[in-house]
N, C-alpha and C. Protein backbone atom coordinates (compact mmCIF):
# COMPACT_ATOMS: atom_id res chain seq x y z
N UNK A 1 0.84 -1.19 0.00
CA UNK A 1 0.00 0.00 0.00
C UNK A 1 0.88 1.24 0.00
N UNK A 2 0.78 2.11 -0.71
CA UNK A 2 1.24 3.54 -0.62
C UNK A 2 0.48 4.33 -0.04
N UNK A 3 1.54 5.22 0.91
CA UNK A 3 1.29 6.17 1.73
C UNK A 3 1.54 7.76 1.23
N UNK A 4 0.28 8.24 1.16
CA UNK A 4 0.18 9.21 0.25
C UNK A 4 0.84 10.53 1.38
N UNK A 5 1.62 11.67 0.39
CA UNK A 5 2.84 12.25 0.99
C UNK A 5 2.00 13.35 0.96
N UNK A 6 1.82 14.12 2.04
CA UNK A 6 1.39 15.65 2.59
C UNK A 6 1.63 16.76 1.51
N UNK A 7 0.49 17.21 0.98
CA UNK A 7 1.22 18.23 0.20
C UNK A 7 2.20 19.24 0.46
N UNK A 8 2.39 19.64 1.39
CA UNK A 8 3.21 20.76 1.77
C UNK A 8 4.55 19.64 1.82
N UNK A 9 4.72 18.79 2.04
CA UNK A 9 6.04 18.11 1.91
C UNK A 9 7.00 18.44 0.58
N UNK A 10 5.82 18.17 -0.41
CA UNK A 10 6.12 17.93 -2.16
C UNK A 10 7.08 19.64 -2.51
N UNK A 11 7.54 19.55 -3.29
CA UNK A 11 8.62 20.61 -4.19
C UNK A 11 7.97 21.08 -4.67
N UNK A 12 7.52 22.60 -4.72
CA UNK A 12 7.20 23.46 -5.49
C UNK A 12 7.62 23.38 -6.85
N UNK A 13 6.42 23.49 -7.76
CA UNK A 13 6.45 23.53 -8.77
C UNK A 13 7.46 24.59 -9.90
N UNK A 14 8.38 24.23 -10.40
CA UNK A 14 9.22 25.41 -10.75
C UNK A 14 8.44 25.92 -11.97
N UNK A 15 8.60 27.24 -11.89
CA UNK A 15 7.97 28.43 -13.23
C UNK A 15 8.18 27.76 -14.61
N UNK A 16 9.77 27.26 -14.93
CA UNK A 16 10.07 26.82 -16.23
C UNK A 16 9.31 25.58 -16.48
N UNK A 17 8.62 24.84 -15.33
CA UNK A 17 7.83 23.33 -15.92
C UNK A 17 6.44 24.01 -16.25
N UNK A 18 6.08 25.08 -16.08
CA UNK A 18 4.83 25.77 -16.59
C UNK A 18 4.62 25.54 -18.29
N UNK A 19 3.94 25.14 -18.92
CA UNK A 19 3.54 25.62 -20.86
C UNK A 19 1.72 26.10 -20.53
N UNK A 20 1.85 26.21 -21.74
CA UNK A 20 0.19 26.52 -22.27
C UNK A 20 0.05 25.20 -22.97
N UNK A 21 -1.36 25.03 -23.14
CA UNK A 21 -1.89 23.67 -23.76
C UNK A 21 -1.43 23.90 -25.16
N UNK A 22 -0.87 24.93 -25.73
CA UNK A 22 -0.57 25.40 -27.43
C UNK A 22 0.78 25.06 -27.67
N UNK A 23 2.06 25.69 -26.40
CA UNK A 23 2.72 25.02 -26.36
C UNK A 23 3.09 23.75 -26.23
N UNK A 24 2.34 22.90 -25.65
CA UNK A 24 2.44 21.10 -25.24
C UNK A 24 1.97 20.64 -26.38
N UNK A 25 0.95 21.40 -26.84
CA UNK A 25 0.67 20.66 -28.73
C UNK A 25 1.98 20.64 -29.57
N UNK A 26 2.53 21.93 -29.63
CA UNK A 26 3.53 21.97 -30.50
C UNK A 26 4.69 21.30 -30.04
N UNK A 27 5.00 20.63 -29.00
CA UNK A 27 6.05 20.16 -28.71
C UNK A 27 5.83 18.40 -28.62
N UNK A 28 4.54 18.19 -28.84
CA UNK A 28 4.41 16.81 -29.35
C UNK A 28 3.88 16.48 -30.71
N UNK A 29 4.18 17.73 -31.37
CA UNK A 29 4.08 17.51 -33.19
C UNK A 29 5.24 17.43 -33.14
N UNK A 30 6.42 18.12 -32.45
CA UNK A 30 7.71 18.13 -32.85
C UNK A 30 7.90 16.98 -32.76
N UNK A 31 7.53 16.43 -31.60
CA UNK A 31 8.28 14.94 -30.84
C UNK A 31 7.87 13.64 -31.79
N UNK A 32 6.49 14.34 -32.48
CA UNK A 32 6.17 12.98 -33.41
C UNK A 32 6.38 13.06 -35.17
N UNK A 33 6.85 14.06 -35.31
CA UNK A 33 7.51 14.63 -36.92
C UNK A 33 8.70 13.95 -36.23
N UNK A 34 9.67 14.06 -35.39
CA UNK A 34 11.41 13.50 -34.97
C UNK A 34 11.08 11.74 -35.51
N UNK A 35 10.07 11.28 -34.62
CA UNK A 35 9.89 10.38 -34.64
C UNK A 35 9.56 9.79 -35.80
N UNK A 36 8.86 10.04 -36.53
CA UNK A 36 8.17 9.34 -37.24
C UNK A 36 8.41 9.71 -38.88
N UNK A 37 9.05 11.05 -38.71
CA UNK A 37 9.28 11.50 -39.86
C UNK A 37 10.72 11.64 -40.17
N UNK A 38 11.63 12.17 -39.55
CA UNK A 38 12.99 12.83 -39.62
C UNK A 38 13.76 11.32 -39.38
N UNK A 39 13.23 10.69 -37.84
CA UNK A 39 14.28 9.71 -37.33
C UNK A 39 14.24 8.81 -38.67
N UNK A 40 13.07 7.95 -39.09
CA UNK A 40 13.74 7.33 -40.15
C UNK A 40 14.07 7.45 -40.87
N UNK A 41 14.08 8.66 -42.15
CA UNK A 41 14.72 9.10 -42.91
C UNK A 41 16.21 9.39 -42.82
N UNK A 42 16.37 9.37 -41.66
CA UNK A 42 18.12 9.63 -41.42
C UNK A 42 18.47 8.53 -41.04
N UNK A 43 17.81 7.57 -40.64
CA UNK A 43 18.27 6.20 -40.51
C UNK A 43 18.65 5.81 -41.82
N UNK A 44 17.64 5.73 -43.27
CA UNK A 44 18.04 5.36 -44.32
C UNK A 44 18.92 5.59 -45.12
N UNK A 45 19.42 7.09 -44.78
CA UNK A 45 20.50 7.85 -45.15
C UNK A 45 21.92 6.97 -44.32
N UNK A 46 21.61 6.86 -43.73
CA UNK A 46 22.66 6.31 -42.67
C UNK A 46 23.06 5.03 -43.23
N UNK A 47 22.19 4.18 -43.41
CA UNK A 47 22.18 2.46 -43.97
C UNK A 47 22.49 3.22 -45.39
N UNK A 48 22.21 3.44 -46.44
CA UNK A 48 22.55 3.45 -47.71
C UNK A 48 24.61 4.38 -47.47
N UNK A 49 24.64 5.28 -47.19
CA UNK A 49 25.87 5.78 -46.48
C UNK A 49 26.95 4.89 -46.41
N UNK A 50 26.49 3.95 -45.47
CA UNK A 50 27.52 2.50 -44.69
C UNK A 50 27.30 1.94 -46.29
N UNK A 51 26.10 1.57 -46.79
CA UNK A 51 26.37 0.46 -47.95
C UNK A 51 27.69 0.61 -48.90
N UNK A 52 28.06 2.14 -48.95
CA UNK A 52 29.38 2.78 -49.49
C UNK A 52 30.96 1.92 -49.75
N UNK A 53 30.83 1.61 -48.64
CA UNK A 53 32.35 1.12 -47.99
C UNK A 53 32.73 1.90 -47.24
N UNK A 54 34.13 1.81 -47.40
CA UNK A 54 34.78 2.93 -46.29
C UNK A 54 34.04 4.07 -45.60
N UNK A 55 33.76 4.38 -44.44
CA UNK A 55 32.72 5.10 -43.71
C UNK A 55 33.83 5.70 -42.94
N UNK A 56 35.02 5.94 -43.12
CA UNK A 56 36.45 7.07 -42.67
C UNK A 56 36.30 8.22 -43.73
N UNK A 57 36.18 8.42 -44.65
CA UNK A 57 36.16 9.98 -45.05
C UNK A 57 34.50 10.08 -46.31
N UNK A 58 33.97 9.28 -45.56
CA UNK A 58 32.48 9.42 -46.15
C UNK A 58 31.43 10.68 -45.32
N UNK A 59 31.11 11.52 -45.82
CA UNK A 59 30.49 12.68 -45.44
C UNK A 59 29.60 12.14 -45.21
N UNK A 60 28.65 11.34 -46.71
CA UNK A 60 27.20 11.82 -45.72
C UNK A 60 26.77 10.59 -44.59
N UNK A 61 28.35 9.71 -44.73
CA UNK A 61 27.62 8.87 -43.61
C UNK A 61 27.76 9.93 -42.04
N UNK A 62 28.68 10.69 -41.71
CA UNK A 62 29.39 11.27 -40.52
C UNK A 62 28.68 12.08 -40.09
N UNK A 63 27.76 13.00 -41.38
CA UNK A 63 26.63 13.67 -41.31
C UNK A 63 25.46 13.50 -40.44
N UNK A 64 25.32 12.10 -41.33
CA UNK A 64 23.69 11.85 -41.15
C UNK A 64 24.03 10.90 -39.73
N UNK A 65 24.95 10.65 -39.39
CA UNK A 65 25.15 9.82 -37.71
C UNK A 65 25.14 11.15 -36.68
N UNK A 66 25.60 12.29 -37.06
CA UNK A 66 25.94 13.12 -36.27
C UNK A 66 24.21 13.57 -35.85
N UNK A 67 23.63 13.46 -37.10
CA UNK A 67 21.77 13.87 -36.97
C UNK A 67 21.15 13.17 -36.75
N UNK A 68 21.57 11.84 -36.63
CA UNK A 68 20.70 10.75 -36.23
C UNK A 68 20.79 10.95 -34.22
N UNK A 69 21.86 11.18 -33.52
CA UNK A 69 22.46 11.42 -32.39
C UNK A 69 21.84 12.70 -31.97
N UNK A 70 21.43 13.82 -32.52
CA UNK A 70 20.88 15.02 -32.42
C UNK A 70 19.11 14.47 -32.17
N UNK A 71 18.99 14.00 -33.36
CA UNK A 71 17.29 13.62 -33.34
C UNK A 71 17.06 12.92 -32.02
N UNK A 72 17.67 11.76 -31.75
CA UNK A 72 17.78 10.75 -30.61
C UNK A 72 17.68 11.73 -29.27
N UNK A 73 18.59 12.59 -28.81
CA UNK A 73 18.80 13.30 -27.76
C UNK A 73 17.74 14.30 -27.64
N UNK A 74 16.97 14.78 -29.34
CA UNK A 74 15.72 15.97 -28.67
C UNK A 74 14.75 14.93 -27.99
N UNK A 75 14.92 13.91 -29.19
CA UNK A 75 13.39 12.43 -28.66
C UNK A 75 13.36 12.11 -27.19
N UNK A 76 14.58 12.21 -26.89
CA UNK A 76 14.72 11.55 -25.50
C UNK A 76 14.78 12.69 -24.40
N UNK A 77 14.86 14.18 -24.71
CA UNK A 77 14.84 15.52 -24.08
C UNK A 77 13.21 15.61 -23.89
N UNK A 78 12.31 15.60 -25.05
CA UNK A 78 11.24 15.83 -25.17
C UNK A 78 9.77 15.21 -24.19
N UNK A 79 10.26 13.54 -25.05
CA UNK A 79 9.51 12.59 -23.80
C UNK A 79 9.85 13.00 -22.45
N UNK A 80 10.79 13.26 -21.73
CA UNK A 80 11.22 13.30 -20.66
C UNK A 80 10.40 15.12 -20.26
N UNK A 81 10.25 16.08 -20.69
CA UNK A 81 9.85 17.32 -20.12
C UNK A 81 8.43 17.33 -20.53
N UNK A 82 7.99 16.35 -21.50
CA UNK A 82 6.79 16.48 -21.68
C UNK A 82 5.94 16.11 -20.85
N UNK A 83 6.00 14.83 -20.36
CA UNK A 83 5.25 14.29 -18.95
C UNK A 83 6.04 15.32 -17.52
N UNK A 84 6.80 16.04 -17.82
CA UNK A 84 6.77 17.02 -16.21
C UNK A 84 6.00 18.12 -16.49
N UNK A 85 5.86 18.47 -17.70
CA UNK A 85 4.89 20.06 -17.29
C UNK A 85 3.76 19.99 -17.07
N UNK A 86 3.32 21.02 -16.48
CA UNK A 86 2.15 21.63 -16.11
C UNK A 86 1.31 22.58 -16.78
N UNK A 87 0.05 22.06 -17.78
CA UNK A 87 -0.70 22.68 -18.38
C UNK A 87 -1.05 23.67 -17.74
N UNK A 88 -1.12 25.40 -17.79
CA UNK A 88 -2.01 26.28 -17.13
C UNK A 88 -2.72 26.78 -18.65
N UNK A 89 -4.18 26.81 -17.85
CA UNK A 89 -5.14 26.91 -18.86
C UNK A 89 -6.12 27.98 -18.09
N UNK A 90 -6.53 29.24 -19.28
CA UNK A 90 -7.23 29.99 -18.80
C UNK A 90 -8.36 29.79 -18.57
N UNK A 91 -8.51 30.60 -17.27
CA UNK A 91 -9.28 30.76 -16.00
C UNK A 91 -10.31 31.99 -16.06
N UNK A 92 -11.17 32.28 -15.83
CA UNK A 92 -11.89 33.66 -16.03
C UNK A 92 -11.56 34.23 -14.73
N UNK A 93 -10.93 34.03 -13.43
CA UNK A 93 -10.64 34.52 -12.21
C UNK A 93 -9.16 35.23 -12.69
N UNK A 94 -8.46 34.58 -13.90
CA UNK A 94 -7.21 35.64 -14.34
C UNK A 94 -7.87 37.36 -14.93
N UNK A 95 -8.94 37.44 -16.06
CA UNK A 95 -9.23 38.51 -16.10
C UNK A 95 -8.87 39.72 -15.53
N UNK A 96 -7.87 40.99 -16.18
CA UNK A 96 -7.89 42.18 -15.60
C UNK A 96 -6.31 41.82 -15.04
N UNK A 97 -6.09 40.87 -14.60
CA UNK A 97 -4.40 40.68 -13.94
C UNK A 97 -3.60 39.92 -15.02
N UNK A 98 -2.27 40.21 -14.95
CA UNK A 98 -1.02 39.62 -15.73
C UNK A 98 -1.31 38.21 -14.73
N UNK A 99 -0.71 36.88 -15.71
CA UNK A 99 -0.94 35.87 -15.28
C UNK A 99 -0.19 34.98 -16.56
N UNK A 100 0.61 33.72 -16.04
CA UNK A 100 1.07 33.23 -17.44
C UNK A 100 -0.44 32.78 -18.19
N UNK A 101 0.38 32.68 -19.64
CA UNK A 101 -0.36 33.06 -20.91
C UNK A 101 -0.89 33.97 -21.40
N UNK A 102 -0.66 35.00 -20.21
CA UNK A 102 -1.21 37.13 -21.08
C UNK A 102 -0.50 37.10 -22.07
N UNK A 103 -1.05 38.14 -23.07
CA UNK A 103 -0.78 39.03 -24.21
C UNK A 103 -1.03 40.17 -23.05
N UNK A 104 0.06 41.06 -23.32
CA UNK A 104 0.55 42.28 -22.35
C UNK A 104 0.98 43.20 -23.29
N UNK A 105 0.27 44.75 -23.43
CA UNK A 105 0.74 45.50 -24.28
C UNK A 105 1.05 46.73 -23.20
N UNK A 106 2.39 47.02 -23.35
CA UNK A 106 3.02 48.21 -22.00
C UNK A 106 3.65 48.80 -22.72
N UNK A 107 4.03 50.10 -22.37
CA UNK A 107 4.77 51.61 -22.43
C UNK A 107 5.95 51.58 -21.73
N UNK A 108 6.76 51.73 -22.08
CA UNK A 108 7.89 52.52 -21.36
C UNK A 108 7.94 54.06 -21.01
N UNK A 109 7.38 53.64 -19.95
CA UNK A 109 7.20 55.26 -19.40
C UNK A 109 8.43 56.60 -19.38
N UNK A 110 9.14 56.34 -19.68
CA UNK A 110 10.44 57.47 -20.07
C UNK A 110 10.73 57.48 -20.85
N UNK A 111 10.90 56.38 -22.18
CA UNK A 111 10.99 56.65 -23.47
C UNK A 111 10.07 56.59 -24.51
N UNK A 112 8.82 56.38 -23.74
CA UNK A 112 7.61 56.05 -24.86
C UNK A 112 7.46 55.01 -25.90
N UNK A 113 8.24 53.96 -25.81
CA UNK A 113 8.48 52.81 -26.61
C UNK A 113 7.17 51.77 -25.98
N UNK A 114 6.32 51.37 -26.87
CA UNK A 114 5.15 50.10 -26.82
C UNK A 114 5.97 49.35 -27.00
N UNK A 115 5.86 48.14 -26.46
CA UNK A 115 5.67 46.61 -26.59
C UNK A 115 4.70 45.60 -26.45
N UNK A 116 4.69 44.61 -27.31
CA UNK A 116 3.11 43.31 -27.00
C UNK A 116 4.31 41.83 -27.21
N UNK A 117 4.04 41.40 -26.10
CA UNK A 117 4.24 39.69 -26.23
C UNK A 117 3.60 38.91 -25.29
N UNK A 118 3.59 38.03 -24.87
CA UNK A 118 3.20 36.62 -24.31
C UNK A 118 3.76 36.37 -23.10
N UNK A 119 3.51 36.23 -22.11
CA UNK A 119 4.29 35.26 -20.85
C UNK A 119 4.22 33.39 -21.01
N UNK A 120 4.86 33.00 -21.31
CA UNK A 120 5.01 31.85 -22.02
C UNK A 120 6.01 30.74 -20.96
N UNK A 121 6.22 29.55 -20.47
CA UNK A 121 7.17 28.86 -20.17
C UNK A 121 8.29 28.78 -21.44
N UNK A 122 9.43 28.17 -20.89
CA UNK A 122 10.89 28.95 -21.51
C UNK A 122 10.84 27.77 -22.51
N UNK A 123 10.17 26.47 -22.55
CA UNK A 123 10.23 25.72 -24.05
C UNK A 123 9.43 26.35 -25.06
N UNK A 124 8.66 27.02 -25.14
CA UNK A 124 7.74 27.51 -25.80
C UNK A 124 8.27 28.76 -26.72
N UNK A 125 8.89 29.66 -26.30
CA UNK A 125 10.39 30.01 -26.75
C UNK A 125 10.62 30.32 -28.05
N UNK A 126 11.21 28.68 -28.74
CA UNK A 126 11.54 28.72 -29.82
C UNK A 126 10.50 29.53 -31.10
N UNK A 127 11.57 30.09 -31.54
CA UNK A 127 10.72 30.43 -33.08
C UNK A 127 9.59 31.44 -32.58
N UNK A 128 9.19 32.02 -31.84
CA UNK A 128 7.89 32.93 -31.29
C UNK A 128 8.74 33.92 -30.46
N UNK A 129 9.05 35.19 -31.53
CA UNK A 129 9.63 36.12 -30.96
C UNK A 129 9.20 37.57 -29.91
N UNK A 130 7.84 37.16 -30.11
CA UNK A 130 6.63 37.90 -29.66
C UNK A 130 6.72 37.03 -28.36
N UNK A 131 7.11 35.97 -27.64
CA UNK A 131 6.93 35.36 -26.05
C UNK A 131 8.03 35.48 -25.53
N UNK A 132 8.07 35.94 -24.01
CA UNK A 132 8.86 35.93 -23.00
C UNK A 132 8.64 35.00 -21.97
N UNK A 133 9.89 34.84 -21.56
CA UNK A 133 9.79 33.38 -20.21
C UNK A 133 9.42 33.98 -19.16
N UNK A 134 8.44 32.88 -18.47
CA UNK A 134 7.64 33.29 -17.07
C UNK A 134 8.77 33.96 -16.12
N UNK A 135 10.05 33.28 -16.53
CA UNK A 135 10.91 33.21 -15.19
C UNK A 135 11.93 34.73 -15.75
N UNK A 136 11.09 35.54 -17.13
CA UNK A 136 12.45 36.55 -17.27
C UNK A 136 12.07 37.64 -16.13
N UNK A 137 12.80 38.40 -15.86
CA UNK A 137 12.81 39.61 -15.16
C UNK A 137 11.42 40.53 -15.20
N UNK A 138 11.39 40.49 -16.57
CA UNK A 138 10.00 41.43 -17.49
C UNK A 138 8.78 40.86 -16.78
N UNK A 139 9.07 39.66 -16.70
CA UNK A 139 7.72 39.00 -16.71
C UNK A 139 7.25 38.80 -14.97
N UNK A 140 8.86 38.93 -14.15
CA UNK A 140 8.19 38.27 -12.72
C UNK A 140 7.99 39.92 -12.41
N UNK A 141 8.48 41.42 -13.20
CA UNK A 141 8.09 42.71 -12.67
C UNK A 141 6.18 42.65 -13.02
N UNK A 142 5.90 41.96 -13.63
CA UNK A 142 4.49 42.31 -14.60
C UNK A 142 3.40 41.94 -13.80
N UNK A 143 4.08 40.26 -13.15
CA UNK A 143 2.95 39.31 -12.83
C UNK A 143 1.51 40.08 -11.48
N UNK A 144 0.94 39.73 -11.67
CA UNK A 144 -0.14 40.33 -11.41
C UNK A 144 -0.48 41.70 -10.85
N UNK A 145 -0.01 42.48 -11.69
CA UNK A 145 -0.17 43.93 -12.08
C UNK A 145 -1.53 44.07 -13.17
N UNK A 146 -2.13 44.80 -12.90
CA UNK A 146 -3.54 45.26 -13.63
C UNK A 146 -3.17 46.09 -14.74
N UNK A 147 -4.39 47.08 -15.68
CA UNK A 147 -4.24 48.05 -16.47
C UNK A 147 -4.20 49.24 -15.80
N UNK A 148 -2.90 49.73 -16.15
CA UNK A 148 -3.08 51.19 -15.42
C UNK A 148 -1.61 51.07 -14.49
N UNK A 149 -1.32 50.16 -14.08
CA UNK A 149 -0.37 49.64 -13.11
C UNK A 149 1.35 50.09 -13.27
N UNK A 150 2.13 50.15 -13.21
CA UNK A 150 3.50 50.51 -13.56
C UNK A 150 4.45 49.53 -13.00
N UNK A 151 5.19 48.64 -13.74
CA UNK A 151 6.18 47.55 -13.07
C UNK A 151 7.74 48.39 -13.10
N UNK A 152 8.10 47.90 -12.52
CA UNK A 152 9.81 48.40 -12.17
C UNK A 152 10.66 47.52 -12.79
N UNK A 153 11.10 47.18 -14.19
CA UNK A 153 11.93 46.06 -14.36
C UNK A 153 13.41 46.37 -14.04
N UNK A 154 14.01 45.52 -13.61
CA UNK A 154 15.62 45.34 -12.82
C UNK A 154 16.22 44.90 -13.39
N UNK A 155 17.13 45.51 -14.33
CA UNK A 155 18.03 44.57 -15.19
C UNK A 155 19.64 45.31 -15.01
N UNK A 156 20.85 44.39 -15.69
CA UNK A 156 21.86 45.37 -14.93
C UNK A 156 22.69 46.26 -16.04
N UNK A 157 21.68 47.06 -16.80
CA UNK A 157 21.52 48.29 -17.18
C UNK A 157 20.51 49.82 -16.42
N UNK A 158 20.28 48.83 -15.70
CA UNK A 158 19.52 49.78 -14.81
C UNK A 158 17.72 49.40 -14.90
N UNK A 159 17.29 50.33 -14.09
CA UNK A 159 15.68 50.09 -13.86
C UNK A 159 15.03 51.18 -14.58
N UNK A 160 13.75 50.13 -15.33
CA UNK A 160 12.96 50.74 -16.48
C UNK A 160 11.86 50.51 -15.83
N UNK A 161 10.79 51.78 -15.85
CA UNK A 161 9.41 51.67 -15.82
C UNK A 161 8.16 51.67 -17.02
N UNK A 162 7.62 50.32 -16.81
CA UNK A 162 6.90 50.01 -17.54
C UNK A 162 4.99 50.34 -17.30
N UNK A 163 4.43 51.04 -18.25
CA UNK A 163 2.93 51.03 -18.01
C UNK A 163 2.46 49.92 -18.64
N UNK A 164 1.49 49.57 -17.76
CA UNK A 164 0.47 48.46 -18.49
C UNK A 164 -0.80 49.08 -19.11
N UNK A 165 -0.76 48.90 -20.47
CA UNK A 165 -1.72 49.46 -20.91
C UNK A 165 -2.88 48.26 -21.67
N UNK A 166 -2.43 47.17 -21.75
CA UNK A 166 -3.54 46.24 -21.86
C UNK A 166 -2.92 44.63 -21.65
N UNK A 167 -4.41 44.13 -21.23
CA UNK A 167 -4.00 42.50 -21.38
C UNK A 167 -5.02 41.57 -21.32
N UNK A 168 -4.58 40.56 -22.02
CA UNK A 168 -5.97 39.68 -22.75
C UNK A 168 -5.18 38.33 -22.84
N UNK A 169 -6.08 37.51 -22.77
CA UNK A 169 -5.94 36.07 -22.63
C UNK A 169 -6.79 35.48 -23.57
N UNK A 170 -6.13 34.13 -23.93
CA UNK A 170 -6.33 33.71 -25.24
C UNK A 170 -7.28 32.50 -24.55
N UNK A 171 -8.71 32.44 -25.22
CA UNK A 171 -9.55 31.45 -24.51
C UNK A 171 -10.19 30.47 -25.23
């Protein structure tokens, strides 16, 4: 029989195991295009390669082993962070507050420069230059700050004040 462990015992959940359900989609299309699409194709590359002979100054065998070893290590990166995260999925009690998965559009209050991106977990990242990580600076000055609100971001160029001038969640 297992003896079920006190919650307050358990490890806080770290910020970076946070995604959105959009992110966890896209990172198990990736995981199943590696799989299903890329891994064997570089396998065959690999077997026709070796059929060559000599596999000492054969490119595309050295190549396609070097990508077969790449594919292998995201496959095995992927499965492994995919079953630790934590879906956060919007809530109508987020409304009106910064919260991961806002779209956040703010001012820089001294130079007048707008910005709009995403509070996003840090796999989510790739390729989406419009999202910032829960865990950046930007994002832990923001977190539940309203419209109208002013965050202090701390970076070591010095401290910038930011207005919040809107934010919306994707439902």
């Amino acid at each position: 029989m297992r003896r079920k462990i006190p919650e307050s015992t358990l490890p806080k959940l770290n910020r970076s195991q946070m995604i959105t359900s959009e992110g966890l989609q896209k990172l198990r299309d990736e995981l199943d295009h590696l799989w299903r699409v890329e891994r064997p194709d570089t396998t065959k590359k690999v077997t026709w390669a070796a059929s060559l002979g000599d596999r000492s100054e054969n490119a595309d065998y050295h190549y396609n082993k070097k990508r077969l070893r790449e594919i292998d290590n995201r496959v095995r990166y992927l499965r492994k962070c995919i079953d630790g995260f934590k879906v956060i999925t919007y809530h109508p009690s987020q409304e009106g507050k910064v919260n991961f998965g806002a779209w956040i559009e703010i001012k820089n209050v001294e130079k007048g420069l707008q910005n709009r991106f995403r509070i996003v977990g840090y796999e989510e990242l790739k390729d989406n230059k419009d999202y910032i990580s829960m865990d950046s600076p930007m994002a832990k000055a923001l977190l539940d700050k309203t419209v109208g609100d002013e965050a202090i971001v701390k970076t070591k160029m010095g401290d910038f004040v930011w207005e919040i001038l809107k934010i919306e969640y994707q439902k």
